[in-house]
PDB file of N, CA and C in Angstrom:
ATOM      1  N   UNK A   1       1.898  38.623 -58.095  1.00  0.00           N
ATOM      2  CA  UNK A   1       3.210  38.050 -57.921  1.00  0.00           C
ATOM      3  C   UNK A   1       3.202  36.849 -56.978  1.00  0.00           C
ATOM      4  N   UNK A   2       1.916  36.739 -55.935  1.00  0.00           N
ATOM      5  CA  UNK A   2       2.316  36.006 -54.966  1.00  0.00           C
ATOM      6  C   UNK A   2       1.296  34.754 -55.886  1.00  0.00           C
ATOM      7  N   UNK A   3       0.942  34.467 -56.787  1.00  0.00           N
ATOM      8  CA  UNK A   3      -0.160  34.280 -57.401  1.00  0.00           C
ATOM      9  C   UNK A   3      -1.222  33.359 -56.386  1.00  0.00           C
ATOM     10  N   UNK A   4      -2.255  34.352 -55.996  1.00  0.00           N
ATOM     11  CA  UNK A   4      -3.241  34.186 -55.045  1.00  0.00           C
ATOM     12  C   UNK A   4      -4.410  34.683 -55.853  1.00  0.00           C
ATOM     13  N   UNK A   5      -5.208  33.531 -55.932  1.00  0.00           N
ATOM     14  CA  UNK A   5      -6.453  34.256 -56.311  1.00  0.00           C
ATOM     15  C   UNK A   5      -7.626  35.275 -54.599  1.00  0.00           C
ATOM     16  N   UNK A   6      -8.418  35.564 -55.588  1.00  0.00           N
ATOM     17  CA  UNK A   6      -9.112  36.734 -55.343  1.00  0.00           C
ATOM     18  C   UNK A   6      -9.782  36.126 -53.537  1.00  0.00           C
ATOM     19  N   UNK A   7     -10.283  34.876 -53.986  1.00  0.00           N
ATOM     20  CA  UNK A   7     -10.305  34.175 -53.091  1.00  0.00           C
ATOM     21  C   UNK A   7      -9.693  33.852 -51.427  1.00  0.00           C
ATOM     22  N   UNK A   8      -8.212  33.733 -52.071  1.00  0.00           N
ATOM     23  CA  UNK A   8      -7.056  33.255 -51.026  1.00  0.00           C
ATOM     24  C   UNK A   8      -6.405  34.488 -50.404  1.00  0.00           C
ATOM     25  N   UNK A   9      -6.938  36.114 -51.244  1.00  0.00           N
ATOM     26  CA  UNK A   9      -6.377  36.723 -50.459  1.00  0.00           C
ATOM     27  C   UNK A   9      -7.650  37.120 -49.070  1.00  0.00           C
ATOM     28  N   UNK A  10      -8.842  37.104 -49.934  1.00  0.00           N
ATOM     29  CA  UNK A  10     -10.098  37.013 -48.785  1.00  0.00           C
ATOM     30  C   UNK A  10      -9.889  36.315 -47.572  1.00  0.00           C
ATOM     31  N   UNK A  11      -9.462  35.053 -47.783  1.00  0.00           N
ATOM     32  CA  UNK A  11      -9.142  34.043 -46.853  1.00  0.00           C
ATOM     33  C   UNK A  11      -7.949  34.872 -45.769  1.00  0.00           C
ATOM     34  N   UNK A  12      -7.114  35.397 -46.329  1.00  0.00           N
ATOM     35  CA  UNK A  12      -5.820  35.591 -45.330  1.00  0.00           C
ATOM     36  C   UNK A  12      -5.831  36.811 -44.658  1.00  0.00           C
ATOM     37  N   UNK A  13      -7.222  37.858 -45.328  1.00  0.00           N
ATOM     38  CA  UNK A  13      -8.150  39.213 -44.743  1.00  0.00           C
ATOM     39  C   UNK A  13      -8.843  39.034 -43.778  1.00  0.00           C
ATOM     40  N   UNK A  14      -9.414  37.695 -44.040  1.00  0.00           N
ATOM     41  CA  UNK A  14     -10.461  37.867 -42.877  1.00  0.00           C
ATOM     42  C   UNK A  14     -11.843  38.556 -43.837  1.00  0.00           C
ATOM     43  N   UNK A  15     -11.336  38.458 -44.716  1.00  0.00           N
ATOM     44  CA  UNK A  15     -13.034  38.900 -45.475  1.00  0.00           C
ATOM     45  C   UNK A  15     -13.756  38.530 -46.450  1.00  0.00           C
ATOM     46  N   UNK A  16     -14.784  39.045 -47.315  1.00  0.00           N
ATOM     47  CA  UNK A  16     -15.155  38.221 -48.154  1.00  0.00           C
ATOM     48  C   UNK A  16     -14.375  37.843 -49.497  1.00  0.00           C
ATOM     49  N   UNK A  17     -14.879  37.738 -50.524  1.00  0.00           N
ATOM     50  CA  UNK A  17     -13.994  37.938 -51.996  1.00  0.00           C
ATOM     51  C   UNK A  17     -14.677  38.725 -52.601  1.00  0.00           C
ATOM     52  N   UNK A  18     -16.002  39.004 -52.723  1.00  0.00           N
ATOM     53  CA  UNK A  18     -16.944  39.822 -52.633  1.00  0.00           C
ATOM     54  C   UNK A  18     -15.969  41.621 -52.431  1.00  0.00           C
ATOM     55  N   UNK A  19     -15.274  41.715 -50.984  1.00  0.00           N
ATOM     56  CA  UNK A  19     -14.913  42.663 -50.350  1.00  0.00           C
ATOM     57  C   UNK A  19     -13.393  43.142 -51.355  1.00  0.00           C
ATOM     58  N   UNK A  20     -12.856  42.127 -51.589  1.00  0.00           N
ATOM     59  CA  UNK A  20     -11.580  41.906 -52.886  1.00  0.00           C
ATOM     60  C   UNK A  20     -11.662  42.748 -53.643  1.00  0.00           C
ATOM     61  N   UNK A  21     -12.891  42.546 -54.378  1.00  0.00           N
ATOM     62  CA  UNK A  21     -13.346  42.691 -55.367  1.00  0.00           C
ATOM     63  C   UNK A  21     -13.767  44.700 -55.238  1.00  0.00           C
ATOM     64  N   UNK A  22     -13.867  44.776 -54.377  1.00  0.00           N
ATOM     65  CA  UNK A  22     -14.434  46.368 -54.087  1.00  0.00           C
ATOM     66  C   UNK A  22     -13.042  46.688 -53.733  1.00  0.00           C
ATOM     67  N   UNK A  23     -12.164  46.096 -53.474  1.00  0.00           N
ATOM     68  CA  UNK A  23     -10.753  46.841 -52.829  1.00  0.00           C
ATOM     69  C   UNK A  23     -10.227  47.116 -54.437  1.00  0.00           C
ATOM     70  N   UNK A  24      -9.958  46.340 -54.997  1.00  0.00           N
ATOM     71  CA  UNK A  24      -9.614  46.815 -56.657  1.00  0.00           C
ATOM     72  C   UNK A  24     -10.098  47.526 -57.502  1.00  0.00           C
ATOM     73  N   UNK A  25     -11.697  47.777 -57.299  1.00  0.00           N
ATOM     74  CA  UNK A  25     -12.582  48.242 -58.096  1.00  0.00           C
ATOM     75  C   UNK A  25     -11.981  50.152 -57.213  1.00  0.00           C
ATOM     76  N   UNK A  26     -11.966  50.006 -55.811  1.00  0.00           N
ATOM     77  CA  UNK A  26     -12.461  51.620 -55.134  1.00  0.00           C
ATOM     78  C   UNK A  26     -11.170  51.725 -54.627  1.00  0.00           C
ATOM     79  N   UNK A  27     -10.540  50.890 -54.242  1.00  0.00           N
ATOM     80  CA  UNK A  27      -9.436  51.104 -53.611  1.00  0.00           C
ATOM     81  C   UNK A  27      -9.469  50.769 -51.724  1.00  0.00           C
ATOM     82  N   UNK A  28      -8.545  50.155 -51.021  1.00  0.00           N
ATOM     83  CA  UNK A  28      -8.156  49.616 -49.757  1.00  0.00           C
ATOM     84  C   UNK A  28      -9.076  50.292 -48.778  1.00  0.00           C
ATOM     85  N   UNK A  29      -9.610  49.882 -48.041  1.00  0.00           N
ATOM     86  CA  UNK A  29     -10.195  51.500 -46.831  1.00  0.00           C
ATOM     87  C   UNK A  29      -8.869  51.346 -46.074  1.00  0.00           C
ATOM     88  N   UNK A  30      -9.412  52.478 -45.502  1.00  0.00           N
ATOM     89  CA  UNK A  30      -7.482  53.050 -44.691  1.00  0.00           C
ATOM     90  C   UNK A  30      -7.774  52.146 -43.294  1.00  0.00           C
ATOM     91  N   UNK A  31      -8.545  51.533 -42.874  1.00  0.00           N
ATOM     92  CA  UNK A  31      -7.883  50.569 -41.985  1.00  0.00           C
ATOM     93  C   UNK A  31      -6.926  49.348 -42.266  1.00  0.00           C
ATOM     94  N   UNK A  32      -6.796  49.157 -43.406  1.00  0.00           N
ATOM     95  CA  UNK A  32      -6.252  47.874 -44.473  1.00  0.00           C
ATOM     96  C   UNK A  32      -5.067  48.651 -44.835  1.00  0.00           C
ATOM     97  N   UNK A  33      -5.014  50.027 -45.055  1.00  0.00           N
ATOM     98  CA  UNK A  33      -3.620  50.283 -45.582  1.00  0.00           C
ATOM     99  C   UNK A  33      -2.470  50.358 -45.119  1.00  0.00           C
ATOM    100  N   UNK A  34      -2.233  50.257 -44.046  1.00  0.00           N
ATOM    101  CA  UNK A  34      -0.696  49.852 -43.569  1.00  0.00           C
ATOM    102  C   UNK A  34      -0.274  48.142 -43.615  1.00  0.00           C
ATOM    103  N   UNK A  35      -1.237  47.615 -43.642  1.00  0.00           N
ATOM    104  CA  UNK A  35      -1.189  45.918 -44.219  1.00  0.00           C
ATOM    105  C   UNK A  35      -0.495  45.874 -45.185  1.00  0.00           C
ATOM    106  N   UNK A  36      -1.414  46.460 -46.399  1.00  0.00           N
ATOM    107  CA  UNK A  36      -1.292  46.418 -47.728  1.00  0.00           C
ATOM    108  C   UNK A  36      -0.124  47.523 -48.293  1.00  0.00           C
ATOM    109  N   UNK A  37       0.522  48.199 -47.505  1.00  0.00           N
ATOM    110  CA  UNK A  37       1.598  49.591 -47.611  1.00  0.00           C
ATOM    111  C   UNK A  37       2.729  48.070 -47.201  1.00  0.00           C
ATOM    112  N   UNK A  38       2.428  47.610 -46.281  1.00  0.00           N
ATOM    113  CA  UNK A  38       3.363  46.670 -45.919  1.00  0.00           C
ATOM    114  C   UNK A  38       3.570  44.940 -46.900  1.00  0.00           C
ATOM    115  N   UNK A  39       2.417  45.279 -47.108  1.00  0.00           N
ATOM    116  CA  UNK A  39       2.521  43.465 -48.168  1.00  0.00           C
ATOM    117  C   UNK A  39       3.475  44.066 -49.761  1.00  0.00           C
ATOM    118  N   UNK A  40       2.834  45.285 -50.300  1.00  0.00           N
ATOM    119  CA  UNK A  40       3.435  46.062 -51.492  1.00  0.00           C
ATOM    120  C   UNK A  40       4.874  46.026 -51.364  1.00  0.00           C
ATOM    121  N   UNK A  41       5.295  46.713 -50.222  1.00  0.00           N
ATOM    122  CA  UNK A  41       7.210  46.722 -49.952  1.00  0.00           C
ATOM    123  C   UNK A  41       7.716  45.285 -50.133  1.00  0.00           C
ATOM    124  N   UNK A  42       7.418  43.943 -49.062  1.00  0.00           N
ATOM    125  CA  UNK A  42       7.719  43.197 -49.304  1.00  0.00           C
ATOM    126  C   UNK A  42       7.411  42.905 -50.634  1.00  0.00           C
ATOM    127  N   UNK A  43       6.654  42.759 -51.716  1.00  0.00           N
ATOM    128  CA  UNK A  43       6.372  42.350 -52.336  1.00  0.00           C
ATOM    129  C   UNK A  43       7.243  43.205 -53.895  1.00  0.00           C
ATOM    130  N   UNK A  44       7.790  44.582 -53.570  1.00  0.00           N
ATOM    131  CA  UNK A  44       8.709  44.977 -54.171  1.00  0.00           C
ATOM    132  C   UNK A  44      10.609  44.612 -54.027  1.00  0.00           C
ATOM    133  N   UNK A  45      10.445  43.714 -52.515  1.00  0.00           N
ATOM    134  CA  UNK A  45      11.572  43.268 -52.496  1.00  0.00           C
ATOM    135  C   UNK A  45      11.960  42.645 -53.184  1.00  0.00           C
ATOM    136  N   UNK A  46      11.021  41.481 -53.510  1.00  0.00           N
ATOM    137  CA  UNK A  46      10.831  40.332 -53.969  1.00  0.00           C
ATOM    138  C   UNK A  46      10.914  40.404 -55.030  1.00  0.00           C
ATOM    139  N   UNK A  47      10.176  41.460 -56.284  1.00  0.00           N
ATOM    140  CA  UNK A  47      10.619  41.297 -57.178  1.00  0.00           C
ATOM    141  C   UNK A  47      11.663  41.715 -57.431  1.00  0.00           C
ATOM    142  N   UNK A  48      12.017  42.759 -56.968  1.00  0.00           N
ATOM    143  CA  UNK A  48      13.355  43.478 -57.411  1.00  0.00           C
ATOM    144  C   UNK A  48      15.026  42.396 -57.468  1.00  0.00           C
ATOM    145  N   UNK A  49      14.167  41.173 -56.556  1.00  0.00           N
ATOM    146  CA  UNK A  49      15.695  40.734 -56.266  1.00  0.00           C
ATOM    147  C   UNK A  49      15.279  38.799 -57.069  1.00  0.00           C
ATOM    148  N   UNK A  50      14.472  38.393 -57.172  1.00  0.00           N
ATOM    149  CA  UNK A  50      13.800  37.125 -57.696  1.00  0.00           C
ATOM    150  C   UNK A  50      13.192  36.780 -58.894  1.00  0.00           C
ATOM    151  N   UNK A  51      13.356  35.949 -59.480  1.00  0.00           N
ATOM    152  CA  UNK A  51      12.651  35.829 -60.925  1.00  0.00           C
ATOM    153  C   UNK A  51      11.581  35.976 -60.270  1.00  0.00           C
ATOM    154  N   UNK A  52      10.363  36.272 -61.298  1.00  0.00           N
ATOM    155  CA  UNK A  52       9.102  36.352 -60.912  1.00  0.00           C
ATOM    156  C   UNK A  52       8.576  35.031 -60.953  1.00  0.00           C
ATOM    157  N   UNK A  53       8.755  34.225 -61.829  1.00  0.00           N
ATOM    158  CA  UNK A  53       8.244  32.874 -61.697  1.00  0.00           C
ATOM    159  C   UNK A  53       8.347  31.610 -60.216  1.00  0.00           C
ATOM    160  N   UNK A  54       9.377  32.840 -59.762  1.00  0.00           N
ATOM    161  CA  UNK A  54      10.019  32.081 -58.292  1.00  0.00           C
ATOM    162  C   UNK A  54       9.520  32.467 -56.897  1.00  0.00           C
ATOM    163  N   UNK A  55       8.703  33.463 -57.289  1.00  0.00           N
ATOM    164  CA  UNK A  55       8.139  34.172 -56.205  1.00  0.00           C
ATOM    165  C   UNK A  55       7.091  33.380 -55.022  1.00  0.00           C
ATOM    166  N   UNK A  56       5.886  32.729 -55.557  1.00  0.00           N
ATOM    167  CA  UNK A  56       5.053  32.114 -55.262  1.00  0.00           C
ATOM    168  C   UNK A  56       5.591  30.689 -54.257  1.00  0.00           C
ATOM    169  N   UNK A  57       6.507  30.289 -55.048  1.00  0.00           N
ATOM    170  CA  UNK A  57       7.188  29.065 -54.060  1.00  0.00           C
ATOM    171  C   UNK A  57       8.071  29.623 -52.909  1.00  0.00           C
ATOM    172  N   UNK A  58       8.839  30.932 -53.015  1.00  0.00           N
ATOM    173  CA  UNK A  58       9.481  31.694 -52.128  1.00  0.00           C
ATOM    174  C   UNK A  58       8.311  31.524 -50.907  1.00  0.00           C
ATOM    175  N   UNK A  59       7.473  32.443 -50.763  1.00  0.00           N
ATOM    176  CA  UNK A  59       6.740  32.738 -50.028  1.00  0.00           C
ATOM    177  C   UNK A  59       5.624  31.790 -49.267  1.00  0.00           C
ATOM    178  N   UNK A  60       5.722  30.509 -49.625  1.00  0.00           N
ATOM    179  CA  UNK A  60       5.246  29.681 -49.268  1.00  0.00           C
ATOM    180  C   UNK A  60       6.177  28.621 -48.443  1.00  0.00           C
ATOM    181  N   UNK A  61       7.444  28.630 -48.817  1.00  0.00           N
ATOM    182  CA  UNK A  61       8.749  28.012 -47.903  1.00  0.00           C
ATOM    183  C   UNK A  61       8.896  28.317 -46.628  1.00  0.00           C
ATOM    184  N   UNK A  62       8.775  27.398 -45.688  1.00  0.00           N
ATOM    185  CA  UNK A  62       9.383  27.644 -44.555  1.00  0.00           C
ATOM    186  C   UNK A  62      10.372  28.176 -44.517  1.00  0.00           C
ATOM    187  N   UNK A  63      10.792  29.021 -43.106  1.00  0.00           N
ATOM    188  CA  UNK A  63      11.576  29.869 -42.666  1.00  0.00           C
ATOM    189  C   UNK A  63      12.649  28.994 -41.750  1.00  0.00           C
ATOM    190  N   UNK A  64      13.398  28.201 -41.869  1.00  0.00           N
ATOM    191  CA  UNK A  64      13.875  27.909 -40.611  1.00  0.00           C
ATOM    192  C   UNK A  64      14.157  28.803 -39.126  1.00  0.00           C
ATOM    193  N   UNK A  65      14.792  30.290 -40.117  1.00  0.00           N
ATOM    194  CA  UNK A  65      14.845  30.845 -38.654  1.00  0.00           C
ATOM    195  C   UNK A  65      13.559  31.194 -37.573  1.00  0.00           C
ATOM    196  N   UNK A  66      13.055  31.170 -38.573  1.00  0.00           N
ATOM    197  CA  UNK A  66      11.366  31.966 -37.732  1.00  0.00           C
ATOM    198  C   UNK A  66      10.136  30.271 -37.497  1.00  0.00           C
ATOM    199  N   UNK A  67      10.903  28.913 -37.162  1.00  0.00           N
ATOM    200  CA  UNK A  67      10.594  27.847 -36.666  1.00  0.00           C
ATOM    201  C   UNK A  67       9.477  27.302 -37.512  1.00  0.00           C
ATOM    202  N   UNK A  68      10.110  27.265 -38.814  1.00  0.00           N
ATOM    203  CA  UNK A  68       9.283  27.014 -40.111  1.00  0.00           C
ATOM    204  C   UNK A  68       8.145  27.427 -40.507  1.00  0.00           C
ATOM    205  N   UNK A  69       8.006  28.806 -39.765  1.00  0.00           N
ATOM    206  CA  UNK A  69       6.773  29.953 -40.898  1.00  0.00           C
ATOM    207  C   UNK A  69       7.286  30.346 -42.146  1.00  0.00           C
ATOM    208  N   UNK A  70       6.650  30.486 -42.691  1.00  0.00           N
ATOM    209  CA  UNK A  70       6.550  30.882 -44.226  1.00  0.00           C
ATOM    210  C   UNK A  70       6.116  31.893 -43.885  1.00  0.00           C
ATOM    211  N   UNK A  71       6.418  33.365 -45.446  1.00  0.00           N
ATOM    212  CA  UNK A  71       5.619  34.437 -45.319  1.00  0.00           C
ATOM    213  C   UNK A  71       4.350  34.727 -45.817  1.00  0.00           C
ATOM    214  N   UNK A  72       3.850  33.712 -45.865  1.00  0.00           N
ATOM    215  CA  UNK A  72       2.390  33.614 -46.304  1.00  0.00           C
ATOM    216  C   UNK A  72       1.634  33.338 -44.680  1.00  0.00           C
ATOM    217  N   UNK A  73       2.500  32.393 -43.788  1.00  0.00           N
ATOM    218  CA  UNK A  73       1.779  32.008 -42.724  1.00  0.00           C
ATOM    219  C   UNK A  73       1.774  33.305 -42.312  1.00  0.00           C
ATOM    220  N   UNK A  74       2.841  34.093 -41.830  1.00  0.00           N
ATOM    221  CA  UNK A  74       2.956  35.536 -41.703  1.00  0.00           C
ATOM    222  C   UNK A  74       1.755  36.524 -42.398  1.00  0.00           C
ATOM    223  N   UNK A  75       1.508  36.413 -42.939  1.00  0.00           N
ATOM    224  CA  UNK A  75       0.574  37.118 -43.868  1.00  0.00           C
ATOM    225  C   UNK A  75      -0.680  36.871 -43.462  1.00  0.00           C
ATOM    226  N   UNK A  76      -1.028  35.818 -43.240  1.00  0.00           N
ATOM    227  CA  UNK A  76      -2.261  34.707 -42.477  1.00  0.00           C
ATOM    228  C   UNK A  76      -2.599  35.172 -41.085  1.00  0.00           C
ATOM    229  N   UNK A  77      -1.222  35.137 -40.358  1.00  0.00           N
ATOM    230  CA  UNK A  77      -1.690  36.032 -38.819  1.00  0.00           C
ATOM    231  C   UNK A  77      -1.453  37.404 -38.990  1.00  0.00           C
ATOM    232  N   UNK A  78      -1.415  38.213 -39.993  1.00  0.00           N
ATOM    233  CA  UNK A  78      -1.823  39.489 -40.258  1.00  0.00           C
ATOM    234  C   UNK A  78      -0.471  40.338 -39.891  1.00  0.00           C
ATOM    235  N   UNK A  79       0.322  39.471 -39.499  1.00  0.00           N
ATOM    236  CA  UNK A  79       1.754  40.276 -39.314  1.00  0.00           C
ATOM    237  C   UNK A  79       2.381  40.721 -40.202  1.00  0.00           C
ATOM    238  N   UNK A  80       1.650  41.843 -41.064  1.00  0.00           N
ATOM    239  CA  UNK A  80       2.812  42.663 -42.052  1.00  0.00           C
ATOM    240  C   UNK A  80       3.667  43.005 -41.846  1.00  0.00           C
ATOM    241  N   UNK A  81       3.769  43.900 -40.223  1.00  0.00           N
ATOM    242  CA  UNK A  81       5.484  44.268 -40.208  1.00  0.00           C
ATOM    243  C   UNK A  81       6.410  43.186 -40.100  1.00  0.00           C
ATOM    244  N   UNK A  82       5.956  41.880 -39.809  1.00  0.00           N
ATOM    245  CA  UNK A  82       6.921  41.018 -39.773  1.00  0.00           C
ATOM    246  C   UNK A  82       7.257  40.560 -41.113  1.00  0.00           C
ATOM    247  N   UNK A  83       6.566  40.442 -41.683  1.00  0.00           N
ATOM    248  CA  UNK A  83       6.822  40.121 -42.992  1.00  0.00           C
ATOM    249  C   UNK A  83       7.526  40.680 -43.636  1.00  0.00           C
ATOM    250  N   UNK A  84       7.684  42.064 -43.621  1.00  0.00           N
ATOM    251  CA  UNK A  84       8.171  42.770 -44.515  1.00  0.00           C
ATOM    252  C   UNK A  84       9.608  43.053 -43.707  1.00  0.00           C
ATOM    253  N   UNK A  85       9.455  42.569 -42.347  1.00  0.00           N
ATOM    254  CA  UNK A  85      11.086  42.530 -41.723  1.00  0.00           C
ATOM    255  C   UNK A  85      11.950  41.510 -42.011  1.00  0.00           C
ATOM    256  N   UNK A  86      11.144  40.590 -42.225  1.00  0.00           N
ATOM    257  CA  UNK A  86      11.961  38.960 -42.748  1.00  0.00           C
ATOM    258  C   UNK A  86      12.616  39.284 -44.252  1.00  0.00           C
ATOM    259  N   UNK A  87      11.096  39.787 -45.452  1.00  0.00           N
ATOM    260  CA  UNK A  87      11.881  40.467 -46.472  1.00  0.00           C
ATOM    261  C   UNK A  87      12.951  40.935 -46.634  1.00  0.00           C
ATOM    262  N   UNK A  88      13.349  42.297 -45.699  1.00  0.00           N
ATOM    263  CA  UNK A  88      13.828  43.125 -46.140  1.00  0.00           C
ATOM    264  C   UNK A  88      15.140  42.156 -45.310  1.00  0.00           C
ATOM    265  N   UNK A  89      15.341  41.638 -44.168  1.00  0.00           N
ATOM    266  CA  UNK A  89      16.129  40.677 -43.640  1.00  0.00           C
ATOM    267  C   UNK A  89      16.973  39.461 -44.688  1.00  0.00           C
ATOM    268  N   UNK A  90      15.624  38.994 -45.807  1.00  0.00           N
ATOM    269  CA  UNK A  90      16.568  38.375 -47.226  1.00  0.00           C
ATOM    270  C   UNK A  90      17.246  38.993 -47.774  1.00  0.00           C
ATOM    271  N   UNK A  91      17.574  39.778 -48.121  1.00  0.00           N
ATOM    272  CA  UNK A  91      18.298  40.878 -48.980  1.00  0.00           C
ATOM    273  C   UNK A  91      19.246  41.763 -48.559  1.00  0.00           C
ATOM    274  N   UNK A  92      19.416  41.515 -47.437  1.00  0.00           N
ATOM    275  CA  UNK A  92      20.766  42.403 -46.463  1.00  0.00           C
ATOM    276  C   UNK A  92      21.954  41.933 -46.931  1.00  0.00           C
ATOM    277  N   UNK A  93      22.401  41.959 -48.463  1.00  0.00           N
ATOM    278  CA  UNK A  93      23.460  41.690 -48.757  1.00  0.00           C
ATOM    279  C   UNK A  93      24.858  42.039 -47.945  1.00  0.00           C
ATOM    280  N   UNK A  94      24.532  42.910 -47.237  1.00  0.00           N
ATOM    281  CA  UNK A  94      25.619  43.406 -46.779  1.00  0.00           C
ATOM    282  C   UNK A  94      26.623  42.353 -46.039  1.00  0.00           C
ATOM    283  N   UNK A  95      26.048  41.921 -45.946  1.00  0.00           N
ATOM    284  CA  UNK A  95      26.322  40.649 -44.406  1.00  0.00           C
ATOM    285  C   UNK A  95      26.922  39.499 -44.688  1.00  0.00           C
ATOM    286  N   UNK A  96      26.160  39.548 -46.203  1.00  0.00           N
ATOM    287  CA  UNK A  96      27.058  38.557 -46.882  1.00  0.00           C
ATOM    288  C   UNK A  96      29.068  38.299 -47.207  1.00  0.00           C
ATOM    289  N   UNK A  97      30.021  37.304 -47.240  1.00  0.00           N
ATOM    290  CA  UNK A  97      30.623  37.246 -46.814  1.00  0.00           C
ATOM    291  C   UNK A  97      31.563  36.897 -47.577  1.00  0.00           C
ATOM    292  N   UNK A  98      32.657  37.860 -48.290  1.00  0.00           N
ATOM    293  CA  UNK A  98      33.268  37.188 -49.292  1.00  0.00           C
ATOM    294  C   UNK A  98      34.110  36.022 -49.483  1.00  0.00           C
TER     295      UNK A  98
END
């Protein structure tokens, strides 16, 4: 969804692509899984509420509130819970204002 190759998510791990490649094949080791428990939610926000074709440019947009990070930069310094707080922070319809 975020369309990242195998590559770019290595890059934003900290590991190889090589290592990617064994996370899909065997599955996450559990030091990675609250990352990846956390990239999945956001990443179910997202679709649930965004065309899918819109996703990729979403997540690459600066944030004004958060002093123009994107949630990819987020993703980059390994801050899942933030990420997935900004997420779930888009979608607080509630707040919205008739």
């Amino acid at each position: 969804m975020w369309a990242l190759s195998q590559a770019e998510v290595a890059r934003l791990f900290g590991v190889s692509r090589q290592a990617v490649g064994k996370w899909l094949r065997h599955g996450v080791p559990p030091e990675r899984a609250g990352a990846i428990s956390d990239l999945a939610a956001a990443t179910d926000l997202l679709v649930r509420h965004l065309k899918s074709d819109r996703i990729p440019a979403v997540v690459r947009r600066p944030i004004p509130s958060l002093d123009g990070v994107s949630l990819m930069d987020l993703l980059a310094q390994g801050d899942t819970p933030a990420l997935l707080a900004v997420c779930r922070d888009m979608f607080r319809f509630e707040r919205a204002h008739a």
